[in-house]
PDB file of N, CA and C in Angstrom:
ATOM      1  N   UNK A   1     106.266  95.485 101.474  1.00  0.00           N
ATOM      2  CA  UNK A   1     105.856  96.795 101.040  1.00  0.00           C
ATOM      3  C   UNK A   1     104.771  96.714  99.989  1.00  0.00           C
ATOM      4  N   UNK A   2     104.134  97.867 100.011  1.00  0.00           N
ATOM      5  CA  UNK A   2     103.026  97.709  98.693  1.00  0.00           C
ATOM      6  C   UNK A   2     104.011  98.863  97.393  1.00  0.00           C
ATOM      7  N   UNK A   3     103.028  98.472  96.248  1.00  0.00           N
ATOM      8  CA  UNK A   3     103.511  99.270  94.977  1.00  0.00           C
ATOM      9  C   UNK A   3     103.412 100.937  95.300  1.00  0.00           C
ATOM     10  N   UNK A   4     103.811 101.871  94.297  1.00  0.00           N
ATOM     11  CA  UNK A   4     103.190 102.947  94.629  1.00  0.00           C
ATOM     12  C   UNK A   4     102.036 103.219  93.863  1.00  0.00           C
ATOM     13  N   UNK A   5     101.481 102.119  92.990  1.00  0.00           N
ATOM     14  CA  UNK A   5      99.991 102.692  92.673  1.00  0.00           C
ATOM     15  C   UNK A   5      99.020 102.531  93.804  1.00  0.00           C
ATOM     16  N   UNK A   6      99.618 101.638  94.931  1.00  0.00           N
ATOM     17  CA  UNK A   6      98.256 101.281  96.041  1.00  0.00           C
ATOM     18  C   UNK A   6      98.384 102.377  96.986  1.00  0.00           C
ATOM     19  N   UNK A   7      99.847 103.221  97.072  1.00  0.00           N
ATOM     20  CA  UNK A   7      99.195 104.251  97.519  1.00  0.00           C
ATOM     21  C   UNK A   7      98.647 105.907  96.991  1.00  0.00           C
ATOM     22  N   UNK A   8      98.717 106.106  95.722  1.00  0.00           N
ATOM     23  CA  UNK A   8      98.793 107.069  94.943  1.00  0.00           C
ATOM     24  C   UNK A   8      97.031 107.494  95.851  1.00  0.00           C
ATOM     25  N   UNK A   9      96.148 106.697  95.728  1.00  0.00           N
ATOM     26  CA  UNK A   9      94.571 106.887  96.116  1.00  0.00           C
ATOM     27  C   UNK A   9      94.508 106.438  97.532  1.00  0.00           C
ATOM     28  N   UNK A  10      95.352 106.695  98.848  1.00  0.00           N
ATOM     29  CA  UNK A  10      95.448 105.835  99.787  1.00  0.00           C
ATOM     30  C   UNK A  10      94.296 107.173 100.418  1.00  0.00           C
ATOM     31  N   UNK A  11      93.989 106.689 101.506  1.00  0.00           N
ATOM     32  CA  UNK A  11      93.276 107.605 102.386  1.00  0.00           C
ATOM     33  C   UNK A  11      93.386 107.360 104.325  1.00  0.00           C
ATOM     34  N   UNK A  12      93.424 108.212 104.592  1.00  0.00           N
ATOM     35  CA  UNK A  12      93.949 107.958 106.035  1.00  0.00           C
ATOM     36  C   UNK A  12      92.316 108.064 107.063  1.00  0.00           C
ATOM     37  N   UNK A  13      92.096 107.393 107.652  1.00  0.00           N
ATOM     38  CA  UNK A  13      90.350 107.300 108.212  1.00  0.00           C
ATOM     39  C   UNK A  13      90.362 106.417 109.104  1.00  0.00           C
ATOM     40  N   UNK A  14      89.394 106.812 110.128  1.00  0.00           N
ATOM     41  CA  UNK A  14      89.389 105.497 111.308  1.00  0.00           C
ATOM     42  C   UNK A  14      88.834 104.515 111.005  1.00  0.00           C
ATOM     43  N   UNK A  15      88.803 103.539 112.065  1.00  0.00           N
ATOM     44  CA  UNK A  15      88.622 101.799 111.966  1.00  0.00           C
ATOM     45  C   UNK A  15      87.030 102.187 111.488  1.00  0.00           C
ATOM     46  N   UNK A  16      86.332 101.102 110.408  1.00  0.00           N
ATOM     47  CA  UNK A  16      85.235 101.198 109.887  1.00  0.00           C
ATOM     48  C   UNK A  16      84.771  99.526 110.391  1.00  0.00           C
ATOM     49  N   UNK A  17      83.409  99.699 111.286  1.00  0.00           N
ATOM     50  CA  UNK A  17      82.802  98.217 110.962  1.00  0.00           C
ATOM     51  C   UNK A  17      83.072  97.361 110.091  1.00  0.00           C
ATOM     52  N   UNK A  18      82.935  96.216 110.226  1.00  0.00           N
ATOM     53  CA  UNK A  18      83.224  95.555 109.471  1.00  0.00           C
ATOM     54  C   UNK A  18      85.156  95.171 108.419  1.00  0.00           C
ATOM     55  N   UNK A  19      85.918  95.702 109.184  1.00  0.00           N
ATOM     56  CA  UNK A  19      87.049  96.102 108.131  1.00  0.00           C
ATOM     57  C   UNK A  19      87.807  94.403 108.712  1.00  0.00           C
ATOM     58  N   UNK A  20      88.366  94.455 107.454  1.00  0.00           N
ATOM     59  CA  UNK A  20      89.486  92.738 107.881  1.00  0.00           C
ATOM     60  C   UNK A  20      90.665  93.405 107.048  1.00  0.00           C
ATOM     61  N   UNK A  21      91.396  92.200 108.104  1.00  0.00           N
ATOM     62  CA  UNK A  21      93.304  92.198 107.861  1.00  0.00           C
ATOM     63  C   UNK A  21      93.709  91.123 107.286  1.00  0.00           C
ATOM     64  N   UNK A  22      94.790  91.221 106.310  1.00  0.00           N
ATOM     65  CA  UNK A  22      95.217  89.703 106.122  1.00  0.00           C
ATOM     66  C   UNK A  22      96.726  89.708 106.174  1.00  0.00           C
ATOM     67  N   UNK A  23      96.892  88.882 107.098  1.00  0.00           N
ATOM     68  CA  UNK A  23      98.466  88.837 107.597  1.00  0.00           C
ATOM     69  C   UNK A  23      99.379  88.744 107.030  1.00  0.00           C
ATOM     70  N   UNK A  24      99.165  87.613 105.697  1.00  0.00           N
ATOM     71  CA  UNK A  24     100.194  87.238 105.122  1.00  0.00           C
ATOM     72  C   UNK A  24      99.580  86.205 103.656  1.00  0.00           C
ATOM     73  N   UNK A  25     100.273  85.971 102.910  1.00  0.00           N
ATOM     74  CA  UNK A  25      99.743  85.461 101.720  1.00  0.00           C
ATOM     75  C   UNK A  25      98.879  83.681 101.895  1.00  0.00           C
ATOM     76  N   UNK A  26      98.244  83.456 101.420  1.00  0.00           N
ATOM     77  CA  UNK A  26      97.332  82.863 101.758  1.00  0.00           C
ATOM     78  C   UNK A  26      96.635  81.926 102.947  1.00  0.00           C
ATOM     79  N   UNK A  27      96.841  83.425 104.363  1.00  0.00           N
ATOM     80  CA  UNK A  27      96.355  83.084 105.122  1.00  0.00           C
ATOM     81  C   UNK A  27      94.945  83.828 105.112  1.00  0.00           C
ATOM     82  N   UNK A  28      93.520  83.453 105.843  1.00  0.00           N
ATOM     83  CA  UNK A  28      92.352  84.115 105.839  1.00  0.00           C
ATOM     84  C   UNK A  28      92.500  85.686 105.943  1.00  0.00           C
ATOM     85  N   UNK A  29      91.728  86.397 105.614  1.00  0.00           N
ATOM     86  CA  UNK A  29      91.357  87.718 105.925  1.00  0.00           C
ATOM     87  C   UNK A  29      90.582  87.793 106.991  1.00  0.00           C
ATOM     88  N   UNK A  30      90.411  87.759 108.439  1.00  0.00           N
ATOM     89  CA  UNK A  30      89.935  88.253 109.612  1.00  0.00           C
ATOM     90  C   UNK A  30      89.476  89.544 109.945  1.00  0.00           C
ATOM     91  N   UNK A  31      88.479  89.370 110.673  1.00  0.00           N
ATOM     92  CA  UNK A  31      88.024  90.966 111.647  1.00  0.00           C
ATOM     93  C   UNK A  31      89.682  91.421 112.412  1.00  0.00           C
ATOM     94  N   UNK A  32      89.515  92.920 112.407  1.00  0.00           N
ATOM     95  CA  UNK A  32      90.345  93.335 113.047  1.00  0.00           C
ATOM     96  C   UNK A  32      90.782  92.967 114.746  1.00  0.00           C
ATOM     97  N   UNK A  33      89.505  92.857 114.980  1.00  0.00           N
ATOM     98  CA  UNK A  33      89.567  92.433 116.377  1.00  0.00           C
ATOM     99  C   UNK A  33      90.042  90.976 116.712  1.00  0.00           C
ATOM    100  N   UNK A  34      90.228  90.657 115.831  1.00  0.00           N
ATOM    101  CA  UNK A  34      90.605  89.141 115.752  1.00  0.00           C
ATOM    102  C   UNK A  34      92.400  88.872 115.811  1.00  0.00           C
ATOM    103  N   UNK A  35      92.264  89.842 115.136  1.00  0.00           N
ATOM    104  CA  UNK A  35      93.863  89.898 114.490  1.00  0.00           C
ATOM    105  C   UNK A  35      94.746  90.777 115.639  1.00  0.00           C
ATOM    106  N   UNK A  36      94.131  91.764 116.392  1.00  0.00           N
ATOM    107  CA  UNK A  36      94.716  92.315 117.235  1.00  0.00           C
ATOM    108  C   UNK A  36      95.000  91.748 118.648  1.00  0.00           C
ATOM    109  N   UNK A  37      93.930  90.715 118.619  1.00  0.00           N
ATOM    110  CA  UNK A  37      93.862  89.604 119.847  1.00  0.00           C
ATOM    111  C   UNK A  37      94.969  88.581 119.440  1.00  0.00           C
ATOM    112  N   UNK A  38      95.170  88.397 118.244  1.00  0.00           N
ATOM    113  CA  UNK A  38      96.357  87.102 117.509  1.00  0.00           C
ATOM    114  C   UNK A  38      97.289  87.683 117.881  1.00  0.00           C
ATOM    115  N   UNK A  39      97.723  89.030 117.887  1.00  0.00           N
ATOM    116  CA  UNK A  39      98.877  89.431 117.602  1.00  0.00           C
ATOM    117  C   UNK A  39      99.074  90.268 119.183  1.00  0.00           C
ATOM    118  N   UNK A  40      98.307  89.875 120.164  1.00  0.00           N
ATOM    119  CA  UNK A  40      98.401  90.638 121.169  1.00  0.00           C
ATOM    120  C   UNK A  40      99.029  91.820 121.028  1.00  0.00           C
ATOM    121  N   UNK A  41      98.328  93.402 120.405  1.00  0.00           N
ATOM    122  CA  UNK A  41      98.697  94.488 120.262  1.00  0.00           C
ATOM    123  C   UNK A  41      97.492  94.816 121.815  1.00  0.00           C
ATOM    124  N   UNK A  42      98.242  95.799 121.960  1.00  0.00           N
ATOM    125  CA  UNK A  42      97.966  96.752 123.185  1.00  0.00           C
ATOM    126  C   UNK A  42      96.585  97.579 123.049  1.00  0.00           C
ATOM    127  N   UNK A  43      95.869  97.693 123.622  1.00  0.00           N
ATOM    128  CA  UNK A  43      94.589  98.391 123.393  1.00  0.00           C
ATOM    129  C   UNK A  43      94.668  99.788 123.343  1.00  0.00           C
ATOM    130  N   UNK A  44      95.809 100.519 123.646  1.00  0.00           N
ATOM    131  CA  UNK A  44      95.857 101.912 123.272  1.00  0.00           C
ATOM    132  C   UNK A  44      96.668 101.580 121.647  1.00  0.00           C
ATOM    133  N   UNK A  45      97.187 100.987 120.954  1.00  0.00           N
ATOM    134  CA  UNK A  45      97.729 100.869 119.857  1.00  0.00           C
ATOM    135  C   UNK A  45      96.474 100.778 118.898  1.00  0.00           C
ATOM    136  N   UNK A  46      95.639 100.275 119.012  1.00  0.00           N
ATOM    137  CA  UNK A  46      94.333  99.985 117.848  1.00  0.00           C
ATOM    138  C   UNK A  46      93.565 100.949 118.205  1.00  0.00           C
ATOM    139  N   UNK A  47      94.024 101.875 118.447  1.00  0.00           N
ATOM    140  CA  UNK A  47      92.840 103.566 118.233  1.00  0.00           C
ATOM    141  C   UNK A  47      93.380 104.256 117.040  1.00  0.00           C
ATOM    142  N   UNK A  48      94.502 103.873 116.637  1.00  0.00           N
ATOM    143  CA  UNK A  48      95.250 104.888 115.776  1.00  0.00           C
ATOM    144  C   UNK A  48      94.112 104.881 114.172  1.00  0.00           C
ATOM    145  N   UNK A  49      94.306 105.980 113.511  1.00  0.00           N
ATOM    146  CA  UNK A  49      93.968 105.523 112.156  1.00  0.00           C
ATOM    147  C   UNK A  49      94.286 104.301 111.093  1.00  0.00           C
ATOM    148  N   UNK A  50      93.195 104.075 110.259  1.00  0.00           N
ATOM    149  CA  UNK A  50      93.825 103.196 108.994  1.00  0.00           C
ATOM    150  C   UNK A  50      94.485 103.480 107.646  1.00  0.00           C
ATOM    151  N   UNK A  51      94.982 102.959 107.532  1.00  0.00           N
ATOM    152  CA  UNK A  51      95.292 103.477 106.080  1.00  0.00           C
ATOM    153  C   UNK A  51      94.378 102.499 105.011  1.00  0.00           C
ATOM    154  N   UNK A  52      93.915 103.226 103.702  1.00  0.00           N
ATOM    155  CA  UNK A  52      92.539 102.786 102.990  1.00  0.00           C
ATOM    156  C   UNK A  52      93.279 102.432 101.993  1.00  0.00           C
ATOM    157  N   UNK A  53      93.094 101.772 101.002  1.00  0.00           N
ATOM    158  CA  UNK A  53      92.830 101.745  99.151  1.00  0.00           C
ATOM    159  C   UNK A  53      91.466 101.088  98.595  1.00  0.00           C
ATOM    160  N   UNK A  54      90.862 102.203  98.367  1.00  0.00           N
ATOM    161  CA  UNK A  54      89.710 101.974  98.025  1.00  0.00           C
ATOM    162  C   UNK A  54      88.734 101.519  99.343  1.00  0.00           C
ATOM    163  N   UNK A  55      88.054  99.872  98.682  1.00  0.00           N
ATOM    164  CA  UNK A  55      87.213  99.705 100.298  1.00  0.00           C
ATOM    165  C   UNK A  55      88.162  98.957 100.998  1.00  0.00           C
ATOM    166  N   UNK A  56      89.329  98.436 101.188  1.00  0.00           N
ATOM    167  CA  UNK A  56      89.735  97.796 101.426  1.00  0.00           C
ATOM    168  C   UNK A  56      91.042  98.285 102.799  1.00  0.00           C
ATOM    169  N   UNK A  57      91.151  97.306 103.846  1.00  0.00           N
ATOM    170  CA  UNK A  57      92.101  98.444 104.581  1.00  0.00           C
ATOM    171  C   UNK A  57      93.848  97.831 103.804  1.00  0.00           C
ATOM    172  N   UNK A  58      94.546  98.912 103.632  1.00  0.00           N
ATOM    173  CA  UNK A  58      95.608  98.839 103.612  1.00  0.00           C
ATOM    174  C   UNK A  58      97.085  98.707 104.261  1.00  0.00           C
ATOM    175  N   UNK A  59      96.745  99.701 105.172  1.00  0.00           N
ATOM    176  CA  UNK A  59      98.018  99.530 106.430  1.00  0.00           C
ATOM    177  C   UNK A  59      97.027  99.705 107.525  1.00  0.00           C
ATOM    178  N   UNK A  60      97.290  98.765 108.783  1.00  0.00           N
ATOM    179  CA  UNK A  60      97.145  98.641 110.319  1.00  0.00           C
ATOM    180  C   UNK A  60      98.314  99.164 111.369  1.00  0.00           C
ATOM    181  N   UNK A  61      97.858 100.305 112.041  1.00  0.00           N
ATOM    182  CA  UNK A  61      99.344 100.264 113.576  1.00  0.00           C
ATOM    183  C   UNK A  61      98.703  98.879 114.361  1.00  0.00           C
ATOM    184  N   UNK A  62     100.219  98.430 114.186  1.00  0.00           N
ATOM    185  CA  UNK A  62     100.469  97.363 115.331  1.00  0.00           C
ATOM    186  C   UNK A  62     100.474  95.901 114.779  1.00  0.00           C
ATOM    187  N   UNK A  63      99.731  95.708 113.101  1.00  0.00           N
ATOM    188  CA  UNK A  63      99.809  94.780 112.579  1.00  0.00           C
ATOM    189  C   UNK A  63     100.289  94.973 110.717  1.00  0.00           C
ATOM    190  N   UNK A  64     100.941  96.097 110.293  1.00  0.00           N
ATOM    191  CA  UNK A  64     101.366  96.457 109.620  1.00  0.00           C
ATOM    192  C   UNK A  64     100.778  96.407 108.414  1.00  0.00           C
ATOM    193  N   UNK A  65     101.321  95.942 107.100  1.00  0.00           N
ATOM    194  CA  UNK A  65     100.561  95.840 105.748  1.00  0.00           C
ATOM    195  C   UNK A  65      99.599  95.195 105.368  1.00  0.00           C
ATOM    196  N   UNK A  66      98.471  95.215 104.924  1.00  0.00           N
ATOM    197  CA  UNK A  66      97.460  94.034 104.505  1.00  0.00           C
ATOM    198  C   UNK A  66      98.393  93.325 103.337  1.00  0.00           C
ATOM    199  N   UNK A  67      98.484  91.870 103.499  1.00  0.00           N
ATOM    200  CA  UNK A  67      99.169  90.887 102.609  1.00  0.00           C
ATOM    201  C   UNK A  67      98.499  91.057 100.617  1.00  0.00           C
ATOM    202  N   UNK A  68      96.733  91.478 100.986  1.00  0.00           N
ATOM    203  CA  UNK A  68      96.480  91.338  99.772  1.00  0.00           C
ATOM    204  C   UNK A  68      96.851  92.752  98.891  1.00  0.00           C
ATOM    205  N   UNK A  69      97.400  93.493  99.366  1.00  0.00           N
ATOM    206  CA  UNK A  69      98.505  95.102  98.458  1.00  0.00           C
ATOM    207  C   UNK A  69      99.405  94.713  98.277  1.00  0.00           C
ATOM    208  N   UNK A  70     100.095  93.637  98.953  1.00  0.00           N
ATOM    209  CA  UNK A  70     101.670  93.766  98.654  1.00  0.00           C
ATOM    210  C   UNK A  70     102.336  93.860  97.322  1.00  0.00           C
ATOM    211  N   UNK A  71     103.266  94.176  97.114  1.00  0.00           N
ATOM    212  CA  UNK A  71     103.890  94.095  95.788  1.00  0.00           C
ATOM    213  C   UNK A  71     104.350  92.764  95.444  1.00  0.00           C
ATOM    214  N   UNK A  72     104.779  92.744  93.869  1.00  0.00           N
ATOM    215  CA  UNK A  72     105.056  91.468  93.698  1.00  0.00           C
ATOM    216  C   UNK A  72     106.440  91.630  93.856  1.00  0.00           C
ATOM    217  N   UNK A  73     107.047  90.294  93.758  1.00  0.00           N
ATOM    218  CA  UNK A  73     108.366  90.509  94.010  1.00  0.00           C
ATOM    219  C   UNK A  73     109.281  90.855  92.755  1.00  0.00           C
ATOM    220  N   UNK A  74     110.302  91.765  93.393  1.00  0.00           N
ATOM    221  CA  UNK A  74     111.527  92.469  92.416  1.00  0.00           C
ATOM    222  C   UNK A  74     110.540  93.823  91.662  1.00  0.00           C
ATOM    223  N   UNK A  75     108.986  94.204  91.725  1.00  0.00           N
ATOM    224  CA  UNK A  75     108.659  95.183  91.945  1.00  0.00           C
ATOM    225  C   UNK A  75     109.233  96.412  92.980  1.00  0.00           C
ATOM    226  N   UNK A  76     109.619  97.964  93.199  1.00  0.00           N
ATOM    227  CA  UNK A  76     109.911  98.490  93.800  1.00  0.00           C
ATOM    228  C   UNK A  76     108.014  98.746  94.960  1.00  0.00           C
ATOM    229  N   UNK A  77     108.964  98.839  96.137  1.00  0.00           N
ATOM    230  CA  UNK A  77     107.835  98.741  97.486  1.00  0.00           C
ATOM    231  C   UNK A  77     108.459  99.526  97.778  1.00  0.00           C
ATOM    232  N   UNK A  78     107.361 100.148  98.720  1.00  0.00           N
ATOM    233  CA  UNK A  78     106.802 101.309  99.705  1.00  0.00           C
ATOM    234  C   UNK A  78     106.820 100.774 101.309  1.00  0.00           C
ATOM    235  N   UNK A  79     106.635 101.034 102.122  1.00  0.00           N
ATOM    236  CA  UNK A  79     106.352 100.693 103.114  1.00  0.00           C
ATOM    237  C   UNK A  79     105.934 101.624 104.148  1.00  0.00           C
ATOM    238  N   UNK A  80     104.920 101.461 105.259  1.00  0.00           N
ATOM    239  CA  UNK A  80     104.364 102.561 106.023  1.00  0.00           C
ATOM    240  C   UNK A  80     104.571 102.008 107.644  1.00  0.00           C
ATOM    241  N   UNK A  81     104.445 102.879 108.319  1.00  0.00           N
ATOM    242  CA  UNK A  81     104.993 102.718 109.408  1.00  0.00           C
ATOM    243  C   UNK A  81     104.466 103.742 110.572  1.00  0.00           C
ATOM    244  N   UNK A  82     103.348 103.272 111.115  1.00  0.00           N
ATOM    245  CA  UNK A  82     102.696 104.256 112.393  1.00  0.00           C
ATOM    246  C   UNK A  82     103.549 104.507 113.453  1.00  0.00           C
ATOM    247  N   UNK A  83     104.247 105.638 113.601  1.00  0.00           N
ATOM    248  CA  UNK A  83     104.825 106.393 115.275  1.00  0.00           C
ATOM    249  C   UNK A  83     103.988 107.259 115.652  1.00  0.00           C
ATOM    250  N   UNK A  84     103.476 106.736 117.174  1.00  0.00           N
ATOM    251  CA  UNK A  84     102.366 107.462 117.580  1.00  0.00           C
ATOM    252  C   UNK A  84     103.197 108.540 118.155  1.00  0.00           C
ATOM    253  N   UNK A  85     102.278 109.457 119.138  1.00  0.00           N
ATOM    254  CA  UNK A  85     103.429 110.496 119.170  1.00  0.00           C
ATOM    255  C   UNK A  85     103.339 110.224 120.759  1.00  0.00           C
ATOM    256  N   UNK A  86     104.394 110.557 121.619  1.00  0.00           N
ATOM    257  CA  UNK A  86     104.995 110.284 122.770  1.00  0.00           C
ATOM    258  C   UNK A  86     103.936 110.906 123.541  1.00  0.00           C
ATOM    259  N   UNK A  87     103.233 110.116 125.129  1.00  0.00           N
ATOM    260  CA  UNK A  87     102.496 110.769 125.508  1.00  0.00           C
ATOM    261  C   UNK A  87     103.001 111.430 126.913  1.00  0.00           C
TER     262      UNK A  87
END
């Protein structure tokens, strides 16, 4: 989960050129497209919006939290969670 100061300024906006994910703690930060191919998500799943803090993306559908928001530990976390809506 992230803190709630990372989302107090969060912003909800589509995929922006250039945007990277980072999976997990000190693994690289990657293109999205990279990460959605790693993680074999579905190509109707990566249309959804992002979630922002600042320039940075914060939450991904289909690949969940960016590692570099997370909270520290025994900090209280948040967590977000994309349900698309049934088609």
């Amino acid at each position: 989960g992230v803190p709630w100061s990372a989302l107090q300024h969060m912003r909800v906006a589509p995929r922006e050129a250039g945007a990277q994910f980072q999976a997990g703690p000190g693994r690289p930060a990657r293109s999205l497209k990279k990460q959605f191919q790693q993680a074999a998500v579905p190509a109707w799943l990566r249309r959804g919006p992002l979630c922002w803090q600042g320039g940075s993306v914060l939450f991904v559908p289909g690949l969940g939290m960016d590692a570099r928001h997370w909270a520290a530990a025994g900090e209280p976390q948040w967590a977000l969670q994309w349900v698309p809506d049934p088609e």
